[in-house]
Protein backbone atom coordinates (compact mmCIF):
# COMPACT_ATOMS: atom_id res chain seq x y z
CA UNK A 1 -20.60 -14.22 19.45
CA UNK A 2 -17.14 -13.27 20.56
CA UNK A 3 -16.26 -9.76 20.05
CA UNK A 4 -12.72 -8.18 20.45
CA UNK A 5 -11.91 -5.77 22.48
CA UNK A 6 -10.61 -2.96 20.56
CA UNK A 7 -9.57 -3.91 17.76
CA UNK A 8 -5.83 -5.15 18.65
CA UNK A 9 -6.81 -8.53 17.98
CA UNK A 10 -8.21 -8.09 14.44
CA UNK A 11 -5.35 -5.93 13.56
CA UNK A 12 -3.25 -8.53 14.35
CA UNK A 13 -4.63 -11.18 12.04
CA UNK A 14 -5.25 -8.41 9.42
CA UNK A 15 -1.80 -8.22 9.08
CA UNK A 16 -0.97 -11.57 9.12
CA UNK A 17 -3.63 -11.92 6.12
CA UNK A 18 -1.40 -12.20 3.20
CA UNK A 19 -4.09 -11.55 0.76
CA UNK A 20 -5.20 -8.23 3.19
CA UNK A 21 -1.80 -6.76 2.94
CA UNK A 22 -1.62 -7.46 -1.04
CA UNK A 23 -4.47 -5.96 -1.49
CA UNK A 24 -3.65 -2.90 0.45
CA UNK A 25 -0.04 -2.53 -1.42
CA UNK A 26 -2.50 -2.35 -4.48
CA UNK A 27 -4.58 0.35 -3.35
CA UNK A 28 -0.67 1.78 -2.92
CA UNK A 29 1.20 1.03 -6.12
CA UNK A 30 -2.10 2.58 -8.35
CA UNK A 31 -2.14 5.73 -5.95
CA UNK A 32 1.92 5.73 -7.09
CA UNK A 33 1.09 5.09 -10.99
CA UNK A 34 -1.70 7.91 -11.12
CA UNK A 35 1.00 10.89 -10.17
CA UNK A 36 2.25 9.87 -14.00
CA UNK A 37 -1.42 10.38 -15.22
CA UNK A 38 -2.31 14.22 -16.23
CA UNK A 39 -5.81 13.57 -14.88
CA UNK A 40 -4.76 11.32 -11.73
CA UNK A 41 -2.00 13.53 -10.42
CA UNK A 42 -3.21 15.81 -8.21
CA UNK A 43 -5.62 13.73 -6.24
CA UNK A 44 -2.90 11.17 -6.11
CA UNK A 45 -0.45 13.77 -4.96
CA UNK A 46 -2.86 14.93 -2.27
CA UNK A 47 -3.29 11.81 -1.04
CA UNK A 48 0.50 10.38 -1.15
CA UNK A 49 1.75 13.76 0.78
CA UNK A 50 -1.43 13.31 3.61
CA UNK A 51 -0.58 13.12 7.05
CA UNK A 52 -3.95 11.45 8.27
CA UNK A 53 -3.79 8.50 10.25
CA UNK A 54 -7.37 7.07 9.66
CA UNK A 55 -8.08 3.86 8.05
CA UNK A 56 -7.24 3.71 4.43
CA UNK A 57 -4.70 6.59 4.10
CA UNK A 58 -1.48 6.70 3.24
CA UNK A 59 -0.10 6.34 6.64
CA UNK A 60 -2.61 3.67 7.82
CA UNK A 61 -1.33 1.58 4.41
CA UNK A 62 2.20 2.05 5.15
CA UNK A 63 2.02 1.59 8.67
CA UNK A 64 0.45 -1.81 8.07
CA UNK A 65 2.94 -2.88 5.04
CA UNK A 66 5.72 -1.87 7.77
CA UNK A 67 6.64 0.38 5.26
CA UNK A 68 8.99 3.81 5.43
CA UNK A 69 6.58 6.78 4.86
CA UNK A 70 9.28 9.10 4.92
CA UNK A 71 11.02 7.15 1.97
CA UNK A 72 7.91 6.34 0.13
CA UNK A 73 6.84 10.02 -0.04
CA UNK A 74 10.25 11.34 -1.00
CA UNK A 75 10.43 8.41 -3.84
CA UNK A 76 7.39 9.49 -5.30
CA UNK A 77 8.60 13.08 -6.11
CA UNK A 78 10.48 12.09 -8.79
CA UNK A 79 10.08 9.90 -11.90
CA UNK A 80 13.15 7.63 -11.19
CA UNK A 81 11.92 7.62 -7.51
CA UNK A 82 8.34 6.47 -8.25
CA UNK A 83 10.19 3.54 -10.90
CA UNK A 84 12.01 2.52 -7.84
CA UNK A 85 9.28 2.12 -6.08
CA UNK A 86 7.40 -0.16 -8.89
CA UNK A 87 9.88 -2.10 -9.87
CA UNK A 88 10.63 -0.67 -13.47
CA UNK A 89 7.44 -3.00 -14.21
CA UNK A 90 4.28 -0.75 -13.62
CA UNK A 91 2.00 -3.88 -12.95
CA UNK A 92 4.37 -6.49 -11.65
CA UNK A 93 5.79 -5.55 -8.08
CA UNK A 94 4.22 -5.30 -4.43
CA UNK A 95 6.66 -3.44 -2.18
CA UNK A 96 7.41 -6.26 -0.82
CA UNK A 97 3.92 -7.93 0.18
CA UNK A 98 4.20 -11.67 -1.38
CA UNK A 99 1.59 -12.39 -3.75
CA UNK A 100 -0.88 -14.68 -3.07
CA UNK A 101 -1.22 -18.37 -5.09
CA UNK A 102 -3.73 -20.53 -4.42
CA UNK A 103 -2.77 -24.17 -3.24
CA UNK A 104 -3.66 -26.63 -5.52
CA UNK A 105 -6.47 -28.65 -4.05
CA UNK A 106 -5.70 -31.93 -5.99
């Protein structure tokens, strides 16, 4: 069986994987939609203002969406800023990350 070495290799068709990356900008756009909910808030806070770097944080998320922490974390202060971010439409928008539609196998 072929292994990788490292893991540059799967990275790189991780991020190729459309369906990876929209999945990913999910995990985001809730962790965004939960500082609006009373109960959500300050686990979501906690977790939007984290400076880890180890796979499925903030950082590791925006890092592979190519995505400005910086910008994201400052938008998310704010109630206009975290509309911004999701598009006026709470369910609708993916920073950017395409969404995914199957071909039609006819």
């Amino acid at each position: 069986m072929y292994q990788t070495q490292h893991d540059f290799e799967e990275d790189k068709i991780l991020r190729a994987n459309t369906s990876y990356r929209a999945l990913w900008a999910s995990v985001l756009l809730q962790a965004i939609r939960d500082v609006d909910d009373k109960e959500e808030r300050y686990e979501a806070l906690n977790y939007l203002h984290s400076f880890s770097e180890k796979e499925r944080s903030f950082n590791w998320i925006c890092d592979m969406l190519d995505l400005d922490t910086e910008r994201i974390r400052t938008l998310t202060l704010t109630h206009t800023g975290r509309r911004k971010l999701l598009g006026g439409n709470v369910g609708n928008r993916t920073l950017g990350v395409k969404r995914y539609k199957p071909q039609d196998t006819k």
